[in-house]
Every structure is written in structure tokens, then in C-alpha cells.
Protein backbone atom coordinates (compact mmCIF):
# COMPACT_ATOMS: atom_id res chain seq x y z
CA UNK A 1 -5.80 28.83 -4.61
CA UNK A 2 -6.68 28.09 -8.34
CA UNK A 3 -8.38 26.11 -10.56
CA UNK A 4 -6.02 23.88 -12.69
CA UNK A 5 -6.28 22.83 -16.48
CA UNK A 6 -4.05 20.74 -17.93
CA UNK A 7 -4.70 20.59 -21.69
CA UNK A 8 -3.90 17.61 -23.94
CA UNK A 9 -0.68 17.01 -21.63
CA UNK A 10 2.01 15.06 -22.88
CA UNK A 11 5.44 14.18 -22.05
CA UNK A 12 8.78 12.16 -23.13
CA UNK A 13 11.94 12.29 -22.34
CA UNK A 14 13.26 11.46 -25.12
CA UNK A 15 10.99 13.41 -27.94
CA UNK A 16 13.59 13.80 -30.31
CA UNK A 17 14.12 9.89 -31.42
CA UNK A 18 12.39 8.13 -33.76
CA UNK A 19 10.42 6.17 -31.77
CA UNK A 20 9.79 8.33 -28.37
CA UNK A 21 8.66 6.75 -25.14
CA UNK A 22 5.65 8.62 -23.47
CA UNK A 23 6.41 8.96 -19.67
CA UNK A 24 2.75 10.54 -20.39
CA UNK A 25 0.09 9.64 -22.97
CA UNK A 26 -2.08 12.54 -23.76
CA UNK A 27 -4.87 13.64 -21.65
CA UNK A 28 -6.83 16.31 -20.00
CA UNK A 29 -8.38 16.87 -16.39
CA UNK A 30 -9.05 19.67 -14.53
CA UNK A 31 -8.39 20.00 -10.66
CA UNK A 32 -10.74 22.23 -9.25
CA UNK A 33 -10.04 24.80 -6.86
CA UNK A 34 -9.73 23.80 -3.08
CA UNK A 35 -10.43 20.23 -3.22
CA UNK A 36 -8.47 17.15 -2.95
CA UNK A 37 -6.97 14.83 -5.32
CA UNK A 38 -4.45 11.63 -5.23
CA UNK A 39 -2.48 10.52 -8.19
CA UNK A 40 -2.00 6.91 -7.25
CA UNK A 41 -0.48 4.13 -9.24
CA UNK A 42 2.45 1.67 -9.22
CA UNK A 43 6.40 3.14 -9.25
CA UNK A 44 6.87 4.29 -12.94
CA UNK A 45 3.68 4.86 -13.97
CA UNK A 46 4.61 8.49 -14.53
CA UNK A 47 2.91 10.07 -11.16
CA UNK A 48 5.45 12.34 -10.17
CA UNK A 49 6.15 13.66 -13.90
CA UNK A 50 2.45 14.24 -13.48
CA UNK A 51 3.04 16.36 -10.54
CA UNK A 52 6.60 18.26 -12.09
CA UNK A 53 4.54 19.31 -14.97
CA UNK A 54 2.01 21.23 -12.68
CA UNK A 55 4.95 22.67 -10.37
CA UNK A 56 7.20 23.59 -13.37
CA UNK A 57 10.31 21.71 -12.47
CA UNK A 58 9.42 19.91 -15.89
CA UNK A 59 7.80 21.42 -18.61
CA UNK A 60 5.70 18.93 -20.81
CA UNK A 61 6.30 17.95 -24.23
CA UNK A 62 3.02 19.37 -25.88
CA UNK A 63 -0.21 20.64 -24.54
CA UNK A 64 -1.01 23.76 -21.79
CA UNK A 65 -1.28 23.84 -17.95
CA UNK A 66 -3.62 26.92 -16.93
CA UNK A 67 -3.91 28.11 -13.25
CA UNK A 68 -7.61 29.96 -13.17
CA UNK A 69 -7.71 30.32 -17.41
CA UNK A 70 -4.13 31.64 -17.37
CA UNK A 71 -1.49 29.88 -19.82
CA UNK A 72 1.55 29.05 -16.74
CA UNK A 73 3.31 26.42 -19.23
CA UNK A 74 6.19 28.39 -19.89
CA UNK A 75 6.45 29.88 -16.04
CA UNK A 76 9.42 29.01 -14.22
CA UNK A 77 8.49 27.63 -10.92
CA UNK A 78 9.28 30.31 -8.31
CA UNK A 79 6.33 32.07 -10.42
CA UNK A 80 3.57 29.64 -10.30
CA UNK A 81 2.60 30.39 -6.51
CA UNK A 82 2.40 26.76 -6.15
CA UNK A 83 4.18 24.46 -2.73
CA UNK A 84 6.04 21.57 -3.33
CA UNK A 85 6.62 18.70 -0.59
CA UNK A 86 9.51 16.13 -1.70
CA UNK A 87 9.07 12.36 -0.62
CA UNK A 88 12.16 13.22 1.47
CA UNK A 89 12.50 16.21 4.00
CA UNK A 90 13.94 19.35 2.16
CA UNK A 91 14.81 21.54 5.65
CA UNK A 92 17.12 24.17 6.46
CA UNK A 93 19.11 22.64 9.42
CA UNK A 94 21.23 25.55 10.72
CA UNK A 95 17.85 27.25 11.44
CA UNK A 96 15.09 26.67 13.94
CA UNK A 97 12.02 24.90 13.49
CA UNK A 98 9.99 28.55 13.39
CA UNK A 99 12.37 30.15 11.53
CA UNK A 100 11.84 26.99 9.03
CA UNK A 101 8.07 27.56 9.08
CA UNK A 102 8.71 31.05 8.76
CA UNK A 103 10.72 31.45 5.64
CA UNK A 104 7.73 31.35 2.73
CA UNK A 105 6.21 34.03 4.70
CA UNK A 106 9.26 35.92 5.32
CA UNK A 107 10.32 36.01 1.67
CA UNK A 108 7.31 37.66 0.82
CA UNK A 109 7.20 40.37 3.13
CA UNK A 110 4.88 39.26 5.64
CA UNK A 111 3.79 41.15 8.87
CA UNK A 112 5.20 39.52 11.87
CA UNK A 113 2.04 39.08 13.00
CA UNK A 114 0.81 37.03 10.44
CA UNK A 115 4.01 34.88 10.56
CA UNK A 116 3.26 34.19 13.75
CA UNK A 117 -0.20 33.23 14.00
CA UNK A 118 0.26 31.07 10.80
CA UNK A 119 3.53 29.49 11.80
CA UNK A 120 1.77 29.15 15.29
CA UNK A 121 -1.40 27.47 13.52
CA UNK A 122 0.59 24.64 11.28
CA UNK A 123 2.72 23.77 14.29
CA UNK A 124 -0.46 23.22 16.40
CA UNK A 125 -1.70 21.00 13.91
CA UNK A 126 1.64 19.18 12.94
CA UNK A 127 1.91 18.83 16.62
CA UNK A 128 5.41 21.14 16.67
CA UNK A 129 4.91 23.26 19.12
CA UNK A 130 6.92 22.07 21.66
CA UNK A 131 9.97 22.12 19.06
CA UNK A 132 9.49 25.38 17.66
CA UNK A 133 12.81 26.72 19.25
CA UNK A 134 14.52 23.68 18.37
CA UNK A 135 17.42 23.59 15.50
CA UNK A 136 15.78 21.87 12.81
CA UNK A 137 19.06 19.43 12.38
CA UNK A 138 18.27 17.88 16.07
CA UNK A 139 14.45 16.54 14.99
CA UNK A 140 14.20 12.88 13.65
CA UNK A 141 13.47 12.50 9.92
CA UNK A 142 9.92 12.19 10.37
CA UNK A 143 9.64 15.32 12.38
CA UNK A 144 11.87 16.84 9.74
CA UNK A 145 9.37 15.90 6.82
CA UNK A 146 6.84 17.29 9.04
CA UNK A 147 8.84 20.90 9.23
CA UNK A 148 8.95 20.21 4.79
CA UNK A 149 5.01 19.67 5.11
CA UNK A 150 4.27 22.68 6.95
CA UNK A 151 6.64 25.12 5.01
CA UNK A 152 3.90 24.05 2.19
CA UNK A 153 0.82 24.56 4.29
CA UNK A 154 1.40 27.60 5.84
CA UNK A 155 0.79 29.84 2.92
CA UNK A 156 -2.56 30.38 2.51
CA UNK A 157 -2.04 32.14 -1.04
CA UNK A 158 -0.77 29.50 -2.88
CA UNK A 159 -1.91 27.59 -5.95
CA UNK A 160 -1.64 24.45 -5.19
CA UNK A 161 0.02 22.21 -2.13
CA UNK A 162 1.95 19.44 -4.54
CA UNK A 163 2.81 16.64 -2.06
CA UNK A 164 5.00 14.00 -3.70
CA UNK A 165 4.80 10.77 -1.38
CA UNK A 166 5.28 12.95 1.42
CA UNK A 167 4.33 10.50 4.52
CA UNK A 168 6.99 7.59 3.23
CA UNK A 169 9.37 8.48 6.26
CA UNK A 170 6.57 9.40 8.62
CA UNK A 171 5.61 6.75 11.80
CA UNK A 172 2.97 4.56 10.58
CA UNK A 173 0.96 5.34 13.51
CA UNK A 174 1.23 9.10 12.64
CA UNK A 175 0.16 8.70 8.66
CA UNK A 176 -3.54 8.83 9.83
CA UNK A 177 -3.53 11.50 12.08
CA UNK A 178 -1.68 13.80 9.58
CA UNK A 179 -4.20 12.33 6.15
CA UNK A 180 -7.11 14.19 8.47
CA UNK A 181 -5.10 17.09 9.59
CA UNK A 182 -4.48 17.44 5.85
CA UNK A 183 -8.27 17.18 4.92
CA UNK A 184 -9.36 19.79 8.35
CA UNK A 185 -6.57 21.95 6.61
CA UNK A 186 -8.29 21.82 3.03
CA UNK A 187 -11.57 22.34 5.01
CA UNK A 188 -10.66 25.27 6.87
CA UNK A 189 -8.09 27.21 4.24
CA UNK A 190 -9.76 25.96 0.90
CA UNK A 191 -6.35 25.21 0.13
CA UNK A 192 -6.12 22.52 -3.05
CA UNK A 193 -4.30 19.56 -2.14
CA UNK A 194 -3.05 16.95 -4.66
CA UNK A 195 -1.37 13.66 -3.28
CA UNK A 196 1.24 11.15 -5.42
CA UNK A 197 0.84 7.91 -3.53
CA UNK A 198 1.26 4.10 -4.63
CA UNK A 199 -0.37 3.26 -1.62
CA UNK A 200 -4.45 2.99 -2.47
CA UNK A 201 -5.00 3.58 1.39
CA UNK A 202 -3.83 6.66 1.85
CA UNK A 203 -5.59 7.59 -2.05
CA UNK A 204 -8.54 6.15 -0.58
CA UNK A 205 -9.01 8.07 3.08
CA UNK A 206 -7.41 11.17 2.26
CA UNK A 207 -8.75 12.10 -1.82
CA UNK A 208 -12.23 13.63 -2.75
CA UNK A 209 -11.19 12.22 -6.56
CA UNK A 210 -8.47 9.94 -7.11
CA UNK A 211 -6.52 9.80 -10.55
CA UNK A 212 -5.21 6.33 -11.27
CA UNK A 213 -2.52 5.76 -13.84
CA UNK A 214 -0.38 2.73 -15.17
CA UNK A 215 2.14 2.83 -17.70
CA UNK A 216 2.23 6.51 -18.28
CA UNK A 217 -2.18 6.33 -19.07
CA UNK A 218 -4.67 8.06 -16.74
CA UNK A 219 -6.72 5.02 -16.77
CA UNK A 220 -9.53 6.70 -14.68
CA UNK A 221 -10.47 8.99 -12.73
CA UNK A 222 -13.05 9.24 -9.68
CA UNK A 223 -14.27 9.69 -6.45
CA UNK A 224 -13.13 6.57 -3.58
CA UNK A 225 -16.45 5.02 -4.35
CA UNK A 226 -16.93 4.93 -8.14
CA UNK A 227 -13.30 3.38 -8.37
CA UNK A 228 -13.84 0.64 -5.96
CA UNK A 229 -17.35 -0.19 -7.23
CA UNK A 230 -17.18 0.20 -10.96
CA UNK A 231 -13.51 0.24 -11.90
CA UNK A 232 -13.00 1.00 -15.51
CA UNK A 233 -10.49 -1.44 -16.29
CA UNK A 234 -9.26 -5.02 -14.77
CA UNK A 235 -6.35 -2.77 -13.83
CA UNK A 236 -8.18 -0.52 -11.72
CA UNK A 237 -10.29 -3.70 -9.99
CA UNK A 238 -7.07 -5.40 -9.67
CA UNK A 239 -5.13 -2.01 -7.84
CA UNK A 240 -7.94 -1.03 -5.84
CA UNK A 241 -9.42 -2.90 -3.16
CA UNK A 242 -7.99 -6.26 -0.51
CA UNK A 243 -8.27 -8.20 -1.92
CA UNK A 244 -8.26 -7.59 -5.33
CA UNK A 245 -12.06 -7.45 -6.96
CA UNK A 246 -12.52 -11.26 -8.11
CA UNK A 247 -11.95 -11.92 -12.20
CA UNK A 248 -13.88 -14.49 -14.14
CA UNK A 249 -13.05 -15.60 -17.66
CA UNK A 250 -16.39 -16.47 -19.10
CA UNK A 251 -19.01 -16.01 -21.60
CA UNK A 252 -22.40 -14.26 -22.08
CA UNK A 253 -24.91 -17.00 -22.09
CA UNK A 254 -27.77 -14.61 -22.77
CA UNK A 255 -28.93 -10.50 -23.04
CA UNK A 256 -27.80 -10.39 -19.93
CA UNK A 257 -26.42 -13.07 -17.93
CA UNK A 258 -23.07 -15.07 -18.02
CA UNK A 259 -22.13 -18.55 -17.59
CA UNK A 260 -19.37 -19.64 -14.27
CA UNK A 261 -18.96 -23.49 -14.92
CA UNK A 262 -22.13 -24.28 -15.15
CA UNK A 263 -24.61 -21.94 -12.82
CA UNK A 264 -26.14 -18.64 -14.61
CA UNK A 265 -25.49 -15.69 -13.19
CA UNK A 266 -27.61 -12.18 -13.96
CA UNK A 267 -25.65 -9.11 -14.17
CA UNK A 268 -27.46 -5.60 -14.64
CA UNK A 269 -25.49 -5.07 -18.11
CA UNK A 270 -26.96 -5.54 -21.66
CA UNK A 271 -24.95 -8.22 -22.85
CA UNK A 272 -26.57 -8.99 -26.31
CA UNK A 273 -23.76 -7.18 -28.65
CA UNK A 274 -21.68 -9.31 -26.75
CA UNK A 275 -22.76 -12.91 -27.14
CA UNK A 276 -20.07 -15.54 -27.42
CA UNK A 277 -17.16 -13.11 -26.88
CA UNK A 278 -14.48 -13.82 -24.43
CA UNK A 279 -15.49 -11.36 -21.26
CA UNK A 280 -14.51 -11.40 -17.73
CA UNK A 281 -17.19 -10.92 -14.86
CA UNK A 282 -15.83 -8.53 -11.62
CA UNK A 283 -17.38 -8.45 -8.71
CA UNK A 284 -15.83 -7.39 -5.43
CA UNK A 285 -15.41 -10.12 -2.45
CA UNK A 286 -17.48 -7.65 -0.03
CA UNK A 287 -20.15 -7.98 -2.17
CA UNK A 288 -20.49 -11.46 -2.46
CA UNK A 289 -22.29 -12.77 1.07
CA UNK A 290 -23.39 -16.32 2.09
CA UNK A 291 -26.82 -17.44 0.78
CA UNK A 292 -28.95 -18.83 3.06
CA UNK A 293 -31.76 -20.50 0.44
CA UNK A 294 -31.33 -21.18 -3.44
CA UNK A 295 -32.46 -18.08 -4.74
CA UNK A 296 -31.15 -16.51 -7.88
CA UNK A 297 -26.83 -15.91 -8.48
CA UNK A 298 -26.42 -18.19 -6.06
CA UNK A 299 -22.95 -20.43 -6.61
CA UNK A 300 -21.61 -23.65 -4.90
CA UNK A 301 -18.40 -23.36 -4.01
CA UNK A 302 -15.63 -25.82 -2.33
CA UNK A 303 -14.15 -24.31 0.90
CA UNK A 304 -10.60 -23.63 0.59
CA UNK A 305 -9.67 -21.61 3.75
CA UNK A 306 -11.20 -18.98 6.40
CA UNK A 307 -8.89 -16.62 7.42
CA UNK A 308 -10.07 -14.38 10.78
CA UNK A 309 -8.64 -10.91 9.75
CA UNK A 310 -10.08 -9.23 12.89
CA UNK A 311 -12.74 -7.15 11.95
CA UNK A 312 -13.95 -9.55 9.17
CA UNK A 313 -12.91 -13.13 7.84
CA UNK A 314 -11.92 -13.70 4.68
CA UNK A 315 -13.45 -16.70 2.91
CA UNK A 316 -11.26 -18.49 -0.11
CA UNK A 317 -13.43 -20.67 -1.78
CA UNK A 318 -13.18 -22.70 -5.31
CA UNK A 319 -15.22 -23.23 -8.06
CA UNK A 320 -13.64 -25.57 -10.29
CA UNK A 321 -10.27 -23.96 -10.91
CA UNK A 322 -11.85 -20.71 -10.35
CA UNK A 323 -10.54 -18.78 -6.83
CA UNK A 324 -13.41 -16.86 -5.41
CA UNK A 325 -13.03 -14.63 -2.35
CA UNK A 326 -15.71 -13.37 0.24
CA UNK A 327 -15.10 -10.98 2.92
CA UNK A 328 -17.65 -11.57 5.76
CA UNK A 329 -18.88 -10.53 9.30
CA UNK A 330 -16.59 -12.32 12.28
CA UNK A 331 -20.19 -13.25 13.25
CA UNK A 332 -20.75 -15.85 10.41
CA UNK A 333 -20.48 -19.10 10.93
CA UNK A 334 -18.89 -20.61 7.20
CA UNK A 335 -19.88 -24.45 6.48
CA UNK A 336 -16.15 -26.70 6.21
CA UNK A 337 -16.79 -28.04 2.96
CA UNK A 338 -19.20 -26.48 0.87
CA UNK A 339 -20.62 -23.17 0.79
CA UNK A 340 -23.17 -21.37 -1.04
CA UNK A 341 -22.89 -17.66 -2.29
CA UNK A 342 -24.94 -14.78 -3.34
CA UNK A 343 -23.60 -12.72 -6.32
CA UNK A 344 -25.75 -9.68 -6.48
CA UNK A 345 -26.13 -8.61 -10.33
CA UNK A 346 -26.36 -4.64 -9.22
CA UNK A 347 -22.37 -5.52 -7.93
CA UNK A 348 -21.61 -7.18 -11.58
CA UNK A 349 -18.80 -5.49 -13.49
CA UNK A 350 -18.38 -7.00 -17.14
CA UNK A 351 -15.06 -6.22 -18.82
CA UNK A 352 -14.01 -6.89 -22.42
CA UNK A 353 -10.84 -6.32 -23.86
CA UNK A 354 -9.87 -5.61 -19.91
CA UNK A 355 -12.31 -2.53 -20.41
CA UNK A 356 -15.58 -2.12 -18.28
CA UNK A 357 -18.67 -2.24 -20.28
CA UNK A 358 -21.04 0.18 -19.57
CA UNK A 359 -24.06 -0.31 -20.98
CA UNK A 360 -26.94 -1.08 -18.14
CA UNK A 361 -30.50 -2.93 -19.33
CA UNK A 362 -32.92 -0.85 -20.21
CA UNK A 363 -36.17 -1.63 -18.40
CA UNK A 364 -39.58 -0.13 -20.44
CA UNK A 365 -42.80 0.73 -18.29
CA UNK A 366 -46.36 1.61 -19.85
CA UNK A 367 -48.36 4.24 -18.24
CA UNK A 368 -51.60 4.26 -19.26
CA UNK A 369 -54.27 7.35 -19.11
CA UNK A 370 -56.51 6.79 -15.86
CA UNK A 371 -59.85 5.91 -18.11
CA UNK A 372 -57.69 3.61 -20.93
CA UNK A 373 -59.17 0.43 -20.51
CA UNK A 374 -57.48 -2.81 -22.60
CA UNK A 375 -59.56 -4.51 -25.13
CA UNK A 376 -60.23 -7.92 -24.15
């Protein structure tokens, strides 16, 4: 396992024109060693170049990739020590399912005995041991990915595991079971695991930090909580979360609160450098709850539908021509016309120029010395 720098990365594929096109704008992260991470964004947003970079199957247009402070850029990739998992299953079908599992060990000289208690191990836990002494060709293609997946798990010396949208021809009823046998495996072997995925669920449930891009741009990076509560662009709000965290064109009314048609609403973010600029207030639906009195960032809204989604409804309510969405206990009883919600200010994001604006209100206290005693 190693720790991974990639150094002002860039890429294009065509560099030489006048006007390149950046597959990759520049940036820098570091992927620590044995944790997890997703790279998660719509098709095109330059994920898997992402991924080719680290593995070596592309080598980037400027800046350095270093595995544990040592410069790899220029490494082929049978010399990074790094396994790669395709979105389809790469197999060898004229073997057997062992001898598949076998072959990274094999090719580097191996004892049989650890070939077999770590071909033996990633079978139990890709549940293949009843196929072991099956031809590979005979499996179904999701058992065949799951042969590709375990060829990369089953060294424990590696790098990295690089797993490029490898569940896309697994059962859906088998993604979830393999996401935690992939997070027990990082547990166990320390190994470092980093996911492509378009699909924020399995970012979301499998990821300790999740890398979100769009339109070649690491647009931000962060753990499954800081993205879904304080997304750092409309993008990210948008992407993240279902449904997508609610958007409100509107102004800042005062230091600190903003105007939807004609109710005040408080938000925890200093808003006096912005007064009278075009802003947008986020906030997600399972945030917003039903008020029960008229106490403060509390909104009328028209109901426009409840939708019962099993283990919550989903509220669709409008305020003007604004669309506001709730998610709320099965439990609740919602009023057929009009309802009132709560918009807590802690859950308000405030975006301008799409961009998430960060600074929080500063609250001052006094402490005064135990004897100070104010002058009347």
C-alpha cells in the first residue's frame, strides 16, 4: 500500500493545438494510504482519465504522480505495483476460477501456501468457493467480474486497488453485499481502495472521501457528510442527494437573512458584502420539517403532491413559482392545501456565482473579571 500524490495534474488529448481541450484542469490531492476514495461524477467528466493517470495506462500532460514521495510519472504500469479492475470482466477463460485468482500471485513467485490461503480468502468473501474448480468461461458475467475483482484484491502488496465502475454488470441485489465486503477488505488488509462511479449511492456507502468532478474540474472534495450538507457548488447540491438540495434565486435582505417572496428567512452566513447581489439559498429537503407554530423561517407553502416513498414521503409544495421539496416521516400527517415549513438557518447554504459562500456570523461574548462591576 502507498500514499499517493498527484501534483498539479493535468491532461489533454490534444496538447499540441492551439487551443487544447483539458480532459483535466489542474489540481492536486493526495490519497492517503489504506483508505477509501470514490471519484464520482457524470460520463465525461474525466473520471477514468483520473484513474489511467494513477495506473499508468496514460501518462498526464504536466505535473507528477508520487507513490510514498517517489516520482512514478514516467513508470510503465507493470511497475507501479498498482491493480486495475475494468468496468467489464478482463478473465482468462481457458483457465479455472483458482487458477484465475491465482495468477498475480503466481507471477511473482509466491509460496503455494500463500496462494492458497489468499486465493481461498477472496473467494470466501466474493462468495466463489463453490466455483473454484470451475472453467472461468462457464460463470455468468457477473460472476466473471467478480473473478476480475478478486485478481485485484488478492494481493496484499499492492499500491493501490483502481476499480473503474467495476459493479455495472453485477446483480443489483449483490452491489451491496460486495460495497461492504470491499470496505471489511480495506479494514482488514489496509489495502487503498479508490472507486470511479457516476452513481452517488455507491460514492456515498462505500467512500471515506469522495472526489466529485464535472467537466474535467475536481469541484470538491470530502467526506459523505460534508458533500451532502455543505456542497461547494450548485453542482455538487444538485448531484448529490434525492432529491436534489432545493435552489432559490433570491436576495440578501439584511447581514444575514434573505428574502423568498415575501417571508425572511435567517441563514447562519454573513451576508453584508453581499447585499443586493443575485444569490441562491440551498437547503436540503430532509432538512426542511413541518412547523407546528409560527416561529422563526417558517414558510407557507401551497400543497402540490405527497408522494409515500416507503420509508418516508416526499412532500412537493409551491411557493409562488418556487418548487420546494420536504422529505418527511410516513408518520406525518401533511395538511391538503396549505402547509407550513421550518427552514433551519444552521441547514442554509448561500451560493453566488453557483459557488458556496463560506463565511459564518461571527457572534462576540464579553467576559468580565469576577469583581468588575458596570458603572451605572
Amino acid at each position: 500500500m502507498s500514499k499517493i500524490n498527484l501534483n498539479k495534474i493535468s491532461h489533454s488529448y490534444n496538447p499540441n493545438d492551439a487551443n487544447p481541450t483539458y480532459a483535466l484542469n489542474p489540481f492536486s490531492m493526495t490519497w492517503e494510504d489504506g483508505k477509501r476514495y470514490a471519484i464520482l461524477g457524470p460520463s465525461g467528466c474525466g473520471k477514468t482519465t483520473m484513474l489511467n493517470i494513477v495506473s499508468g495506462l496514460v501518462r498526464p500532460s504536466s505535473g507528477k504522480i508520487l507513490f510514498d514521495e517517489k516520482d512514478v510519472t514516467d513508470l510503465k504500469t507493470e511497475n507501479r505495483n498498482i491493480a486495475q479492475v475494468f468496468q467489464f470482466p478482463v478473465i482468462y477463460s481457458t483457465m479455472t476460477v483458482y487458477d484465475n485468482l491465482a495468477f498475480p500471485l503466481r507471477c511473482r513467485d509466491f509460496s503455494k501456501e500463500i496462494v492458497e490461503e489468499r486465493v481461498n480468502s477472496v473467494a470466501e468473501t466474493l462468495n466463489l468457493k463453490s466455483f473454484l474448480n470451475l472453467p472461468a468461461r462457464k460463470l455468468t458475467a457477473d460472476q466473471k467480474q467478480l473473478i476480475s475483482l478478486g485478481r485485484g484484491l488478492v494481493r496484499e502488496d499492492v499500491a493501490a486497488v483502481l476499480m473503474d465502475e467495476p459493479l455495472t454488470v453485477i446483480d443489483p441485489d449483490l452491489k451491496f453485499k460486495l460495497r461492504r465486503n470491499l470496505k471489511e477488505i480495506n479494514e482488514q488488509y489496509k489495502t487503498t481502495l479508490v472507486y470511479v462511479t457516476h452513481d452517488q449511492n455507491e460514492a456515498m456507502t462505500f467512500a471515506d472521501n469522495i472526489i466529485v468532478m464535472s467537466e474535467g474540474e475536481v469541484v470538491q472534495t470530502g467526506t459523505p457528510k460534508e458533500l451532502f450538507e455543505r456542497p461547494n457548488t450548485t453542482f455538487v447540491g444538485y448531484f448529490i442527494g434525492s432529491p436534489a438540495m432545493n435552489l432559490f434565486e433570491t436576495e440578501a435582505s439584511s447581514s444575514n437573512s434573505v428574502k423568498i417572496n415575501d417571508t425572511l428567512i435567517k441563514t447562519s452566513t454573513d451576508l453584508s458584502r453581499l447585499k443586493d447581489k443575485k444569490i441562491k439559498l440551498g437547503i436540503r429537503s430532509e432538512f426542511i420539517k413541518i412547523a407546528k407554530d409560527k416561529k422563526e423561517n417558517v414558510i407557507s407553502a401551497n400543497v402540490e403532491k405527497v408522494e409515500d416513498l416507503g420509508n418516508y414521503k416526499l412532500l412537493t409544495a409551491k411557493i409562488g413559482s418556487l418548487t420546494i421539496k420536504s422529505k418527511i416521516s410516513r408518520e406525518t400527517e401533511v395538511p391538503l392545501d396549505k402547509v407550513d415549513l421550518h427552514i433551519p438557518e444552521d441547514k442554509c447554504c448561500i451560493y453566488e456565482n453557483e459557488k458556496l459562500s463560506k463565511i459564518k456570523k461571527i457572534f462576540f461574548s464579553v467576559i468580565y473579571p469576577r469583581n468588575y462591576r458596570l458603572l451605572p
